[in-house]
C-alpha atoms as a PDB file:
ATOM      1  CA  UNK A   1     -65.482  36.716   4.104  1.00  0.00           C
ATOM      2  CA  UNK A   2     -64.022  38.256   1.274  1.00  0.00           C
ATOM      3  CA  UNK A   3     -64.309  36.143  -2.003  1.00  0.00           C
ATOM      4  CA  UNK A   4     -60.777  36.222  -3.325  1.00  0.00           C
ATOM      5  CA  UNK A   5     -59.666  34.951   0.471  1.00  0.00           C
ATOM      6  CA  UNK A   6     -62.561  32.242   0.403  1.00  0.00           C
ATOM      7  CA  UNK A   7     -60.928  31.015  -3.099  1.00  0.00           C
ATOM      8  CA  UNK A   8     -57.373  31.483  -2.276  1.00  0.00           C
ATOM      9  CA  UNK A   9     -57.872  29.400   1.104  1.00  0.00           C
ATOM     10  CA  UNK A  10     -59.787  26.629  -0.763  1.00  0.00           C
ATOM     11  CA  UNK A  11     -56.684  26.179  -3.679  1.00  0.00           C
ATOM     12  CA  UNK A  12     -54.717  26.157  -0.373  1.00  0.00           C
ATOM     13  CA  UNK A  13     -56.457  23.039   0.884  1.00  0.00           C
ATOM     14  CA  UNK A  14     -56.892  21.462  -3.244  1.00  0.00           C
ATOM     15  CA  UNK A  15     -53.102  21.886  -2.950  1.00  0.00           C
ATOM     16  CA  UNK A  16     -52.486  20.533   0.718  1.00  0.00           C
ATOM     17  CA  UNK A  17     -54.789  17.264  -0.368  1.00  0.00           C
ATOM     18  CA  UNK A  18     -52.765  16.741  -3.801  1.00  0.00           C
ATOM     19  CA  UNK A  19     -49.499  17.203  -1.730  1.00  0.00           C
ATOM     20  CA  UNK A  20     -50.580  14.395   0.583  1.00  0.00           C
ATOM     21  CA  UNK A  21     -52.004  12.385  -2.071  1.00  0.00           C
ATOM     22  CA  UNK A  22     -48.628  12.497  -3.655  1.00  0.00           C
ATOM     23  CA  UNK A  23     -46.560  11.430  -0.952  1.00  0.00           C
ATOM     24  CA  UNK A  24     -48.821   8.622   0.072  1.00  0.00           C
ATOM     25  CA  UNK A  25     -48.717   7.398  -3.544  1.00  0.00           C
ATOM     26  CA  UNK A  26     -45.370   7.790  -4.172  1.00  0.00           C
ATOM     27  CA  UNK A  27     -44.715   6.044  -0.319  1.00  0.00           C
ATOM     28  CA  UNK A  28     -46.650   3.535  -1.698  1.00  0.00           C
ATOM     29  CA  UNK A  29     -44.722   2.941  -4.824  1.00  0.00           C
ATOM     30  CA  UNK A  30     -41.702   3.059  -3.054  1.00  0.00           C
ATOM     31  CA  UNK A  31     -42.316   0.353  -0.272  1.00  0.00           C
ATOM     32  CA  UNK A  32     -43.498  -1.746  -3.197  1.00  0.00           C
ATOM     33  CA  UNK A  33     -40.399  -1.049  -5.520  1.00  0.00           C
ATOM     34  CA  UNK A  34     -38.211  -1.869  -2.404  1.00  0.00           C
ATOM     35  CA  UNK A  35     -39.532  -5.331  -2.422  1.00  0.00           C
ATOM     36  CA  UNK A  36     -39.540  -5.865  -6.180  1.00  0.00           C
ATOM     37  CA  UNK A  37     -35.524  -5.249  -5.917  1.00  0.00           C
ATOM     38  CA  UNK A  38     -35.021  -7.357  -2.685  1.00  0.00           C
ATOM     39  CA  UNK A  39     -37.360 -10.282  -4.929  1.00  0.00           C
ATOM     40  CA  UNK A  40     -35.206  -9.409  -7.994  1.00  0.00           C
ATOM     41  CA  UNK A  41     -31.837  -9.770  -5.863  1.00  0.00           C
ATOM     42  CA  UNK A  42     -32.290 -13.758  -5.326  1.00  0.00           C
ATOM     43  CA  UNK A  43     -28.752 -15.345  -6.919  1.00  0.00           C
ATOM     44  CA  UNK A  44     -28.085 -11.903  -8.169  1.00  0.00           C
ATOM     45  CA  UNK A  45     -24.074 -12.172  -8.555  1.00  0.00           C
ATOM     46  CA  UNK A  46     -21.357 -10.060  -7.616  1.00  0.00           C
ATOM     47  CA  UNK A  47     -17.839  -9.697  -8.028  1.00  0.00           C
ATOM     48  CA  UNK A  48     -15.614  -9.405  -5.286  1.00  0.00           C
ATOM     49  CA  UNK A  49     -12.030  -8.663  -4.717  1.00  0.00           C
ATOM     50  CA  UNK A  50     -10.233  -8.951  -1.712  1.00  0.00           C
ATOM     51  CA  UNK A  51      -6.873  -9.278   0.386  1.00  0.00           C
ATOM     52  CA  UNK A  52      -5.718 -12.740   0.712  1.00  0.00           C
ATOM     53  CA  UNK A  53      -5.386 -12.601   4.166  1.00  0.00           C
ATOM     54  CA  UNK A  54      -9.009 -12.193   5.018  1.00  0.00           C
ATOM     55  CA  UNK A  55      -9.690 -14.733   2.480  1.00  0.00           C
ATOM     56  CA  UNK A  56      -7.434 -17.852   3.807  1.00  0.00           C
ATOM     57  CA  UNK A  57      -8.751 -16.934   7.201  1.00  0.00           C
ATOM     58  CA  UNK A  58     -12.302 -17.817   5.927  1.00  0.00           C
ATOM     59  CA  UNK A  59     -13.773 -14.736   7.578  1.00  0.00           C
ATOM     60  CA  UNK A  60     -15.524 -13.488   4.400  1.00  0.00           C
ATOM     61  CA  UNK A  61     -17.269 -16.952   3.970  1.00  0.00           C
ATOM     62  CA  UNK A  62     -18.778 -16.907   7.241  1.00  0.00           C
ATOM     63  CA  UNK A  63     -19.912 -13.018   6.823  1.00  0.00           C
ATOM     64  CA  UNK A  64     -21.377 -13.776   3.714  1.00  0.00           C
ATOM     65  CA  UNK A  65     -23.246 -16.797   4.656  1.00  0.00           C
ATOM     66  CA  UNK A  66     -24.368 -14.754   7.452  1.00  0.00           C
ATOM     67  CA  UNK A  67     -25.848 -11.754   5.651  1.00  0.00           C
ATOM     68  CA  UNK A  68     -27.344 -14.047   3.419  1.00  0.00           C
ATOM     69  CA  UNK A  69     -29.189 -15.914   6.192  1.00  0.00           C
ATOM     70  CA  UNK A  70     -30.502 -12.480   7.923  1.00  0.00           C
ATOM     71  CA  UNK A  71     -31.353 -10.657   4.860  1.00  0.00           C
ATOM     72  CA  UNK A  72     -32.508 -13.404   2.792  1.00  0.00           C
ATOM     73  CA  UNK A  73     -30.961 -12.062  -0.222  1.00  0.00           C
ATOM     74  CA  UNK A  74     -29.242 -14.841  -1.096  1.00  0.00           C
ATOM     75  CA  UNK A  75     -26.921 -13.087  -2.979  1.00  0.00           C
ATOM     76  CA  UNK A  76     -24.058 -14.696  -4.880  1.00  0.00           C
ATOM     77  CA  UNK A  77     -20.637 -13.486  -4.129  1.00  0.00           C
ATOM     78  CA  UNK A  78     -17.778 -14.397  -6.680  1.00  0.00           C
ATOM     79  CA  UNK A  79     -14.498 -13.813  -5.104  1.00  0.00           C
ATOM     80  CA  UNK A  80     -11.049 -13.391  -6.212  1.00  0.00           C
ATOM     81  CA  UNK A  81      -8.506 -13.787  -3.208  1.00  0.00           C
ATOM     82  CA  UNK A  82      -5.160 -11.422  -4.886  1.00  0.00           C
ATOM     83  CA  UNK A  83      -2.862  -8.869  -2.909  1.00  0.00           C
ATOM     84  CA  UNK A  84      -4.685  -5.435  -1.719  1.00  0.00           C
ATOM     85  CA  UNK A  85      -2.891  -3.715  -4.600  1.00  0.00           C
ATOM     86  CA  UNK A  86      -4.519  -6.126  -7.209  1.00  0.00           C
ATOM     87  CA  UNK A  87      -7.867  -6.050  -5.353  1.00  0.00           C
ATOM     88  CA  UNK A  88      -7.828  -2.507  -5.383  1.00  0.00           C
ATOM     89  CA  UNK A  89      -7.380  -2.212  -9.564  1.00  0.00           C
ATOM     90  CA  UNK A  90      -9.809  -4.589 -10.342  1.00  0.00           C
ATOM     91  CA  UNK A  91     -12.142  -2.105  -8.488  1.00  0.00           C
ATOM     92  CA  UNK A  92     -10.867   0.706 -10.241  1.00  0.00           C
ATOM     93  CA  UNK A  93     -11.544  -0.725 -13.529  1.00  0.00           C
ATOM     94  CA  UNK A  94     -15.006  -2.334 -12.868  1.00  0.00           C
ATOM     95  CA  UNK A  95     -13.771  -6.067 -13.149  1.00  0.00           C
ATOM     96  CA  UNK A  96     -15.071  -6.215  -9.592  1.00  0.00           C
ATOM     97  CA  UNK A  97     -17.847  -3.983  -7.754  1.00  0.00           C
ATOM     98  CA  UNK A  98     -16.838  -4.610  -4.147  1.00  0.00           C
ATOM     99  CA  UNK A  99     -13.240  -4.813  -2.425  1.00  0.00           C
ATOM    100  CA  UNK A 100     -11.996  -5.638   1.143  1.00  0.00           C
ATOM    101  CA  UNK A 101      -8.684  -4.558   1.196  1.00  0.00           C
ATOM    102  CA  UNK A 102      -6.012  -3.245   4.086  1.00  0.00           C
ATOM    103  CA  UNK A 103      -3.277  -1.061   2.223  1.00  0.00           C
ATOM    104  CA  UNK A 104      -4.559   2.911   3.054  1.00  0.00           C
ATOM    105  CA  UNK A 105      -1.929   4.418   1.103  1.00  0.00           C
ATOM    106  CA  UNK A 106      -2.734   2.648  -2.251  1.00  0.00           C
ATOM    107  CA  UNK A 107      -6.727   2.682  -0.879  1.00  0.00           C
ATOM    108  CA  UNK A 108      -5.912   6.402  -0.668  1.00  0.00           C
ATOM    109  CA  UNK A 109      -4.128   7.040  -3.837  1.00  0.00           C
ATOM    110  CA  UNK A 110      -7.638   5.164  -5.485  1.00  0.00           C
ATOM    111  CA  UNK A 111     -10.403   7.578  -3.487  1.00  0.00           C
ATOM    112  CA  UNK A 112      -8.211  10.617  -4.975  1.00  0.00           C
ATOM    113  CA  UNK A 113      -8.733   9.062  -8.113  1.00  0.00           C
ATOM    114  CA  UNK A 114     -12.169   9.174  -7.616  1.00  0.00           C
ATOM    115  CA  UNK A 115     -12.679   5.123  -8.979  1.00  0.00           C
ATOM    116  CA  UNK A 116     -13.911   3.411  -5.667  1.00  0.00           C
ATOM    117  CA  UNK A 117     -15.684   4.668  -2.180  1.00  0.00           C
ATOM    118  CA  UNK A 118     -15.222   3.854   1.072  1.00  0.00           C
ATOM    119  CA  UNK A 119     -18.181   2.492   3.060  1.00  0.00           C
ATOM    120  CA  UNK A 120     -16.427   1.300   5.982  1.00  0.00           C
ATOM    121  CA  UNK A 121     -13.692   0.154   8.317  1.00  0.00           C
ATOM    122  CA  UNK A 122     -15.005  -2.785   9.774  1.00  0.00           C
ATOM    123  CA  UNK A 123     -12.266  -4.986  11.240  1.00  0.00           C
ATOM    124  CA  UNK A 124      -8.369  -4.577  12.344  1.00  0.00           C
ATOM    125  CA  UNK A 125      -5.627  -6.422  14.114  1.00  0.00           C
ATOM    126  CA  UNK A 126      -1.836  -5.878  13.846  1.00  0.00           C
ATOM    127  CA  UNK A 127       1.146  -7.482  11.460  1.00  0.00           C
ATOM    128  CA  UNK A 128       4.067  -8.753  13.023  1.00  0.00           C
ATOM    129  CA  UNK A 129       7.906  -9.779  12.779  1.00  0.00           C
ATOM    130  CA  UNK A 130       7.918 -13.053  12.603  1.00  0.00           C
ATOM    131  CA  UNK A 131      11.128 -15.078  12.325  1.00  0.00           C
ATOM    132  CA  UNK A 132      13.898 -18.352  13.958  1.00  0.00           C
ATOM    133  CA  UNK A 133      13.594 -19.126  17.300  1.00  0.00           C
ATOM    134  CA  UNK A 134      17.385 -18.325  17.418  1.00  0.00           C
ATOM    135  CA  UNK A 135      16.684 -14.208  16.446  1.00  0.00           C
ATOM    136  CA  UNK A 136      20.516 -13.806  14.278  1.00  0.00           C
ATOM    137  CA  UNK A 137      19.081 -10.235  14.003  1.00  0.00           C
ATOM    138  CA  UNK A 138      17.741  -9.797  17.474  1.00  0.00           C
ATOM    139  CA  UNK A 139      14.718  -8.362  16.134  1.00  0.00           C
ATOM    140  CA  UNK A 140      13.185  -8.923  19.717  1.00  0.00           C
ATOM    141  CA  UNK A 141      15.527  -6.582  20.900  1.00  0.00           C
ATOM    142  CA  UNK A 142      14.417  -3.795  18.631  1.00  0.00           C
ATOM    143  CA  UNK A 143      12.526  -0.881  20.281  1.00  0.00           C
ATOM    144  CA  UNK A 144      10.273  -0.443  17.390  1.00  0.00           C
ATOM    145  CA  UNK A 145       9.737  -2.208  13.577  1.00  0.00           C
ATOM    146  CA  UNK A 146      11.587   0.537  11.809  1.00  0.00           C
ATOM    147  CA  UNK A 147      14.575  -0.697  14.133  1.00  0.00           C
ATOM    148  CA  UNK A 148      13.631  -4.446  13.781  1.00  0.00           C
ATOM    149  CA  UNK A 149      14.314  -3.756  10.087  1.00  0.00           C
ATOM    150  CA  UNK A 150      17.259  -2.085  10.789  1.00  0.00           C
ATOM    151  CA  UNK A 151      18.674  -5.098  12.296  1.00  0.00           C
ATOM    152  CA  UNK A 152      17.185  -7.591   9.730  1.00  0.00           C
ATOM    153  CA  UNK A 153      19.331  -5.651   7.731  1.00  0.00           C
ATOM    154  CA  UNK A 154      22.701  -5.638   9.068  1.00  0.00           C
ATOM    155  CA  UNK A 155      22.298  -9.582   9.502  1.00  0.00           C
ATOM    156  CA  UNK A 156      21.507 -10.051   6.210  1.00  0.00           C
ATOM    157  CA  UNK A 157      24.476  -8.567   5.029  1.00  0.00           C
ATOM    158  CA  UNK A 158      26.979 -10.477   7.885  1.00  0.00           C
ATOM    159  CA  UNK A 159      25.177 -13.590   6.046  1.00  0.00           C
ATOM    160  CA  UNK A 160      23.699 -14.310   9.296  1.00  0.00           C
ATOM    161  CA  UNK A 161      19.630 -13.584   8.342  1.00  0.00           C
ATOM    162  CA  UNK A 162      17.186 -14.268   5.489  1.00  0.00           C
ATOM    163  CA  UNK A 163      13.671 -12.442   4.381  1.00  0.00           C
ATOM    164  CA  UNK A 164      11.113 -13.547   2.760  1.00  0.00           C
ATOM    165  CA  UNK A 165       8.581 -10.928   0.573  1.00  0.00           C
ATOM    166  CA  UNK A 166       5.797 -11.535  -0.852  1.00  0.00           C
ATOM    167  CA  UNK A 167       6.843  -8.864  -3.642  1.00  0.00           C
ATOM    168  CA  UNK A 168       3.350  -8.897  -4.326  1.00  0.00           C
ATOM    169  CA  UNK A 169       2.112  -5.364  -3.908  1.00  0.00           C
ATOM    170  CA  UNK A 170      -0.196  -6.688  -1.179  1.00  0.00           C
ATOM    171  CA  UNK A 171      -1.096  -4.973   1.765  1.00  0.00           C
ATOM    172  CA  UNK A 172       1.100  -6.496   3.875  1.00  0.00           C
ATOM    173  CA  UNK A 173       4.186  -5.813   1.323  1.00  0.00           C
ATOM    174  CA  UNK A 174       2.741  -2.565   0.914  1.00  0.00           C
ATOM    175  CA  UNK A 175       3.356  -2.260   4.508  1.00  0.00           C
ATOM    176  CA  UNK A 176       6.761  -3.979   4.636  1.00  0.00           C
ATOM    177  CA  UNK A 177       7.872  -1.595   1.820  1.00  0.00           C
ATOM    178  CA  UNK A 178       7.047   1.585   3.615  1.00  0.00           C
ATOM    179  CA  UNK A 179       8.836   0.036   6.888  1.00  0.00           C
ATOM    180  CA  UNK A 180      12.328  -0.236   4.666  1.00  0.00           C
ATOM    181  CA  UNK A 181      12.129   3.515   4.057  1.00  0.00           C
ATOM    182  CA  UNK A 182      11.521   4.301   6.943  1.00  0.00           C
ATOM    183  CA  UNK A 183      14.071   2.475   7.819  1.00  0.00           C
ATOM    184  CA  UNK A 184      16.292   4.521   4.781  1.00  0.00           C
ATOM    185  CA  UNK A 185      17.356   0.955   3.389  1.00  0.00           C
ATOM    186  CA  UNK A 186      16.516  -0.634   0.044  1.00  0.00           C
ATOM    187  CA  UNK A 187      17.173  -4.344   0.544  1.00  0.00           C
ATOM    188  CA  UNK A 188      16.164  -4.964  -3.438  1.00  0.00           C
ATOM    189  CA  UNK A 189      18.510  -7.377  -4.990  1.00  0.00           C
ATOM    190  CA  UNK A 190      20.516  -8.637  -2.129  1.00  0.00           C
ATOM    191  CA  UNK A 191      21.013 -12.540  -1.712  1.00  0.00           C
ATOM    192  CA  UNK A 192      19.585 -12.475   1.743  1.00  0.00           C
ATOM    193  CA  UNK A 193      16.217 -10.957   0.440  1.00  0.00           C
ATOM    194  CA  UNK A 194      13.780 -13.154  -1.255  1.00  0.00           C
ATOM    195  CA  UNK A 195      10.613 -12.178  -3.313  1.00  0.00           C
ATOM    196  CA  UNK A 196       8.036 -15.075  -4.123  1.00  0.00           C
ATOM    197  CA  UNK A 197       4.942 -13.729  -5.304  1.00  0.00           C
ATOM    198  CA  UNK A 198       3.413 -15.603  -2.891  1.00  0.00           C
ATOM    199  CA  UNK A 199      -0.054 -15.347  -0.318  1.00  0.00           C
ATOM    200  CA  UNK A 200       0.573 -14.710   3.060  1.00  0.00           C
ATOM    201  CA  UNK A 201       0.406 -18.584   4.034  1.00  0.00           C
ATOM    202  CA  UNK A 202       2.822 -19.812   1.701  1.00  0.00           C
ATOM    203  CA  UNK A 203       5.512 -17.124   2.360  1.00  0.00           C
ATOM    204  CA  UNK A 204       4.879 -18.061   5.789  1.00  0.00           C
ATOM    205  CA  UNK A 205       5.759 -21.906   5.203  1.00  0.00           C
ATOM    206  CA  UNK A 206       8.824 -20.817   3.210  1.00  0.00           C
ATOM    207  CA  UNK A 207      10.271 -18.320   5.994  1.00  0.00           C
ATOM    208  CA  UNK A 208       9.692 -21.563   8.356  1.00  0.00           C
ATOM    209  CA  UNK A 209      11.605 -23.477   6.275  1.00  0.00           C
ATOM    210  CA  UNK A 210      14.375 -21.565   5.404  1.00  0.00           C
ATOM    211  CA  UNK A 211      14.245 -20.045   9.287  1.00  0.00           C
ATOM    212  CA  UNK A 212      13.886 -16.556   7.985  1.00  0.00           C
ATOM    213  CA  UNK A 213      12.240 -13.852   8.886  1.00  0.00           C
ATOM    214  CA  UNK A 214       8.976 -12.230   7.131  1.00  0.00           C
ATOM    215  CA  UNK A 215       6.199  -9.855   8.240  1.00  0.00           C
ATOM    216  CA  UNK A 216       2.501 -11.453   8.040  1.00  0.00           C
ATOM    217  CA  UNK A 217      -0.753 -10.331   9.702  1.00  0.00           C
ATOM    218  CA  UNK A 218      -1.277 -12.156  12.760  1.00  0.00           C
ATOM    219  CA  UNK A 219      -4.545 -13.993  11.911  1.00  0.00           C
ATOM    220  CA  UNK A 220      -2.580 -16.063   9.383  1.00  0.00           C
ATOM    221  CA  UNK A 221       0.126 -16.294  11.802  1.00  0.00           C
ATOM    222  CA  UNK A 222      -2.096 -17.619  14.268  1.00  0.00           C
ATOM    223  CA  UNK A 223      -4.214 -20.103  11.959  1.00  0.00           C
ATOM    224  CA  UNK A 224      -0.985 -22.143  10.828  1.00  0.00           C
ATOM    225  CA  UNK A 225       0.963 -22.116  14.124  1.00  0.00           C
ATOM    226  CA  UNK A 226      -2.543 -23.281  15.551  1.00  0.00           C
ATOM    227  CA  UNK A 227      -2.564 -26.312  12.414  1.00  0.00           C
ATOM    228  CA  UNK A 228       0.485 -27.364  13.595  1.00  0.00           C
ATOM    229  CA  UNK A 229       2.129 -26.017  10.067  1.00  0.00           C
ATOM    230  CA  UNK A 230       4.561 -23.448  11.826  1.00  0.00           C
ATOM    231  CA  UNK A 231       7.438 -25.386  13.767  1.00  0.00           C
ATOM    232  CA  UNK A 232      10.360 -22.700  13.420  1.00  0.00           C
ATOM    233  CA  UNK A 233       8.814 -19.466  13.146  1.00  0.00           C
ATOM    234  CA  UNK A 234       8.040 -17.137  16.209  1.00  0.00           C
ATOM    235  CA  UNK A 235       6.503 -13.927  17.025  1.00  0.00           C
ATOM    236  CA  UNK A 236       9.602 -11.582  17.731  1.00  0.00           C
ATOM    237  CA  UNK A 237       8.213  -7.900  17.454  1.00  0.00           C
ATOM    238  CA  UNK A 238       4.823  -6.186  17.443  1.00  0.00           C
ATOM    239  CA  UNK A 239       4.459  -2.523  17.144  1.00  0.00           C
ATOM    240  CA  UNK A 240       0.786  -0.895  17.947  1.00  0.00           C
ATOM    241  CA  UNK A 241       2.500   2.522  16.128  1.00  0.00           C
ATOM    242  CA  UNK A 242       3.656   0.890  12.973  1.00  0.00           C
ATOM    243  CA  UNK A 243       1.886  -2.368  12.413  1.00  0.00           C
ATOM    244  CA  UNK A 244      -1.352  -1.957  13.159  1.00  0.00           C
ATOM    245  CA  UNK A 245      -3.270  -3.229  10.335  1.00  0.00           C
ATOM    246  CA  UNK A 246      -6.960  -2.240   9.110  1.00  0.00           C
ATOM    247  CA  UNK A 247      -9.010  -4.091   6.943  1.00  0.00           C
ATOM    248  CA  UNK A 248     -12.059  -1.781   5.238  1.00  0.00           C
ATOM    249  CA  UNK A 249     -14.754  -2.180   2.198  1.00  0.00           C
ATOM    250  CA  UNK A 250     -14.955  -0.582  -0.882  1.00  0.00           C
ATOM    251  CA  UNK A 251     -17.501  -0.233  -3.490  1.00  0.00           C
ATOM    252  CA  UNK A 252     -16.257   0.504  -7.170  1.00  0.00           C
ATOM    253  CA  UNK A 253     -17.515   3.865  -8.913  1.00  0.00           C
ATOM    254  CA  UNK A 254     -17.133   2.930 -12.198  1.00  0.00           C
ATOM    255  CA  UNK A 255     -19.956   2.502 -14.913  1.00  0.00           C
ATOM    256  CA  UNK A 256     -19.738  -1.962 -14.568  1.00  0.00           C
ATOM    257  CA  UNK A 257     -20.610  -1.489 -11.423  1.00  0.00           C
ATOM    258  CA  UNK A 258     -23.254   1.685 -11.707  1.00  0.00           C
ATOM    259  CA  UNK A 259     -26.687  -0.756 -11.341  1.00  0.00           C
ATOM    260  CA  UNK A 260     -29.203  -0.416  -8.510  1.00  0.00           C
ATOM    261  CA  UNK A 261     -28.483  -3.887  -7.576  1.00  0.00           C
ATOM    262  CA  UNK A 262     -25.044  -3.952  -6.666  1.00  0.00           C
ATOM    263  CA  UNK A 263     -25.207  -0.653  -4.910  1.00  0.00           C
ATOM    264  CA  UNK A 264     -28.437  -2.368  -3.120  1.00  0.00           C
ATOM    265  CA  UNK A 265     -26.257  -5.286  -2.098  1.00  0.00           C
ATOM    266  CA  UNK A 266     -22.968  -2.966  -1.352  1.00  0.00           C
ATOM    267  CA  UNK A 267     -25.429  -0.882   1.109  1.00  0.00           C
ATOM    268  CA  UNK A 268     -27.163  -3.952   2.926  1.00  0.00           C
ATOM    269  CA  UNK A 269     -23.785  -5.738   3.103  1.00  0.00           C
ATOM    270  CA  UNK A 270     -21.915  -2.713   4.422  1.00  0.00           C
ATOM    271  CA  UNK A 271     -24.843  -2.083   7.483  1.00  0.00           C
ATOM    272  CA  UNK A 272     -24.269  -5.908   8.122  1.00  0.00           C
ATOM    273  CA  UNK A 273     -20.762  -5.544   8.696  1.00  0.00           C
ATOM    274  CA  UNK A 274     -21.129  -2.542  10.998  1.00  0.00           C
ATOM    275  CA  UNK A 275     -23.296  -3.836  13.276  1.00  0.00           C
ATOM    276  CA  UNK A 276     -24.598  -7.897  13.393  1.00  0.00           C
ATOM    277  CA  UNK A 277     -20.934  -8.474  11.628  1.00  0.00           C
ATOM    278  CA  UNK A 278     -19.096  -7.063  14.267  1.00  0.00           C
ATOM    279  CA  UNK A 279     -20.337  -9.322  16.332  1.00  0.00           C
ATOM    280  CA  UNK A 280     -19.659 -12.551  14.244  1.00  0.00           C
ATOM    281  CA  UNK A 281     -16.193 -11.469  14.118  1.00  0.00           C
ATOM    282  CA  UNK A 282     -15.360 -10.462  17.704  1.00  0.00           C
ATOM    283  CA  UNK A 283     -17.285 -13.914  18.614  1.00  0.00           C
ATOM    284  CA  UNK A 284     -15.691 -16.742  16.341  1.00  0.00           C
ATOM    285  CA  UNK A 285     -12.204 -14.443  14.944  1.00  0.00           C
ATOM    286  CA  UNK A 286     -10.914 -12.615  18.243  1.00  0.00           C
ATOM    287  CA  UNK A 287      -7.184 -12.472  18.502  1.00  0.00           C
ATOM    288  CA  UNK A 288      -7.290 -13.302  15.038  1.00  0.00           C
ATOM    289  CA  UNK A 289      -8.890 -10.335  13.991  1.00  0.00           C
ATOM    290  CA  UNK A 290     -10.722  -7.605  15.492  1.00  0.00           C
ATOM    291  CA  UNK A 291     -13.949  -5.341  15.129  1.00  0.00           C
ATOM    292  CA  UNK A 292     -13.894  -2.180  15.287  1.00  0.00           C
ATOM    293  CA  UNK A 293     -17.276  -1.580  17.674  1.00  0.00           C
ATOM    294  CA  UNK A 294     -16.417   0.747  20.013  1.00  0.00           C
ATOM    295  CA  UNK A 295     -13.156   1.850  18.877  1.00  0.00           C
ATOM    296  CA  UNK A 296     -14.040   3.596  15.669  1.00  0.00           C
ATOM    297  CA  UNK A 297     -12.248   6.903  16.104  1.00  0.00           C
ATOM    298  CA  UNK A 298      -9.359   4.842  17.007  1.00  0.00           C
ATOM    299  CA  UNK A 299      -9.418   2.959  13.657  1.00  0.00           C
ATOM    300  CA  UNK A 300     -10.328   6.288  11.822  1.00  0.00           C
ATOM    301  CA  UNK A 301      -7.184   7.394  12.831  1.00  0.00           C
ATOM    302  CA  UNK A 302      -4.914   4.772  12.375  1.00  0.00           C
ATOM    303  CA  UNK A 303      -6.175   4.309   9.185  1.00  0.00           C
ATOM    304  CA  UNK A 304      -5.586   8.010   8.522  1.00  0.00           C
ATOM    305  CA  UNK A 305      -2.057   7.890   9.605  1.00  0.00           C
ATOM    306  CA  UNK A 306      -0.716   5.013   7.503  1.00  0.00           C
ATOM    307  CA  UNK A 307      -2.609   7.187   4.482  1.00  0.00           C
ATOM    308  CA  UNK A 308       0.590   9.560   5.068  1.00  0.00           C
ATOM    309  CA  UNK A 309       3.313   6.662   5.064  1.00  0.00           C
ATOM    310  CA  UNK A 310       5.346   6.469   1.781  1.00  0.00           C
END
């Protein structure tokens, strides 16, 4: 054989065997890193933000208890309950590293931004017009929410209806604000219109006890009416086009939250919720809310629809 092909075959194989050597060195380091960080991550702490809907329904406790249990992380989650558009700025300036919020306008508006990221749309259900037994506005009557609105409306100024907002900047008044244009009506300032400020459960007592009208997710809906806490208020209008309402995680982008820890946790957490979650939820929260195994593109596309609603 020709000497300089003898040598240059055996650097081949010196190179093959440092090439292995390498990887199962560095494989080795890396399996062992792995469980450093998942060691290091007992009562590691982070700051959560999220819609106050998802936190009166206690949905987030049980997840959390739950991915705690099967991961044995036993990570610490410190949660502020606020509106969607509140969660979604304390993401965008690093006061808090993960979000579960359901406004995908404003979630929009913050991805363009490039200050949070998406890892998933894990749950859904639907909002709905809730309002007197004795419908002044005939809301039941409507043929869609846009119209319900419509009608809400009118009665308000005959002095026959009353609404209750949260005038929060929450999801759900998020949602309520972008069903008044569409409706081409600003009901800001009228008597009949009332802004508290409020979560989604207290609005909900008010509007019972002023037998007014209000839109609310249904889980809350169903949760007091279920207590016993709802005596006046009934379900008058759903609307799978317009009030559909999707609930997804985000993880901040900004430099708080840029540690290999929280985006460890953020990870793990979000590959919970997509698959052993989804089964929590569809097992102890159906009809209050819903997961999204097995309708994803549905979701996807809801969720991309309401982006486009101003």
């Amino acid at each position: 054989m020709n000497p300089l092909r003898r040598r240059a075959g055996l650097r081949i194989v010196i190179i093959s065997l440092v090439v292995v050597l390498a990887w199962i060195t560095g494989f080795i380091i890396g399996v062992y890193h792995v469980e450093l960080s998942h060691s290091s991550l007992t009562q590691y702490s982070v700051k959560v933000s999220t819609t106050t809907s998802l936190y009166q329904l206690g949905v987030l406790d049980d997840l959390f208890s739950d991915f705690n249990n099967v991961t044995g992380l036993n990570a610490k989650f410190d949660v502020l309950a606020k509106g969607s558009g509140e969660a979604l700025r304390l993401l965008a300036d690093g006061s808090t590293c993960i979000g579960f919020v359901h406004a995908p306008a404003l979630e929009q508006e913050f991805i363009t931004q490039g200050k949070i990221e998406r890892l998933a749309l894990f749950a859904y259900n639907e909002f709905i017009i809730v309002g007197p037994r004795s419908d002044p506005a005939n809301v039941s009557s409507a043929v869609n929410a846009v119209e319900a609105f419509k009608r809400i409306y009118m009665a308000g100024e005959l002095g026959l209806a009353r609404f209750i907002s949260r005038g929060d900047m929450s999801g759900t008044n998020i949602r309520e604000i972008q069903l008044w244009n569409l409706a081409g009506l600003n009901p800001e300032g009228k008597s009949w219109y009332l802004k508290t400020g409020q979560g989604m459960s207290q609005v909900l007592i008010i509007a019972d006890n002023l037998d007014a009208y209000t839109l609310t997710d249904i889980g809350t809906y169903m949760k007091l009416e279920n207590q016993g806490k709802l005596r006046n208020l009934v379900t008058l209008k759903s609307d799978p086009t317009y009030l559909i309402n999707v609930y997804s995680m985000y993880l901040s982008k900004t430099t708080p939250c840029d540690d290999p820890y929280t985006w460890y946790i953020a990870f793990k957490l979000r590959d919970y919720l997509l698959s052993r979650g989804q089964d929590l939820i569809s097992i102890k929260y159906m009809g209050l809310l819903n997961p999204v195994k097995g309708r994803e593109d549905m979701v996807l596309q809801a969720w991309l629809a309401l982006t486009k609603l101003s």
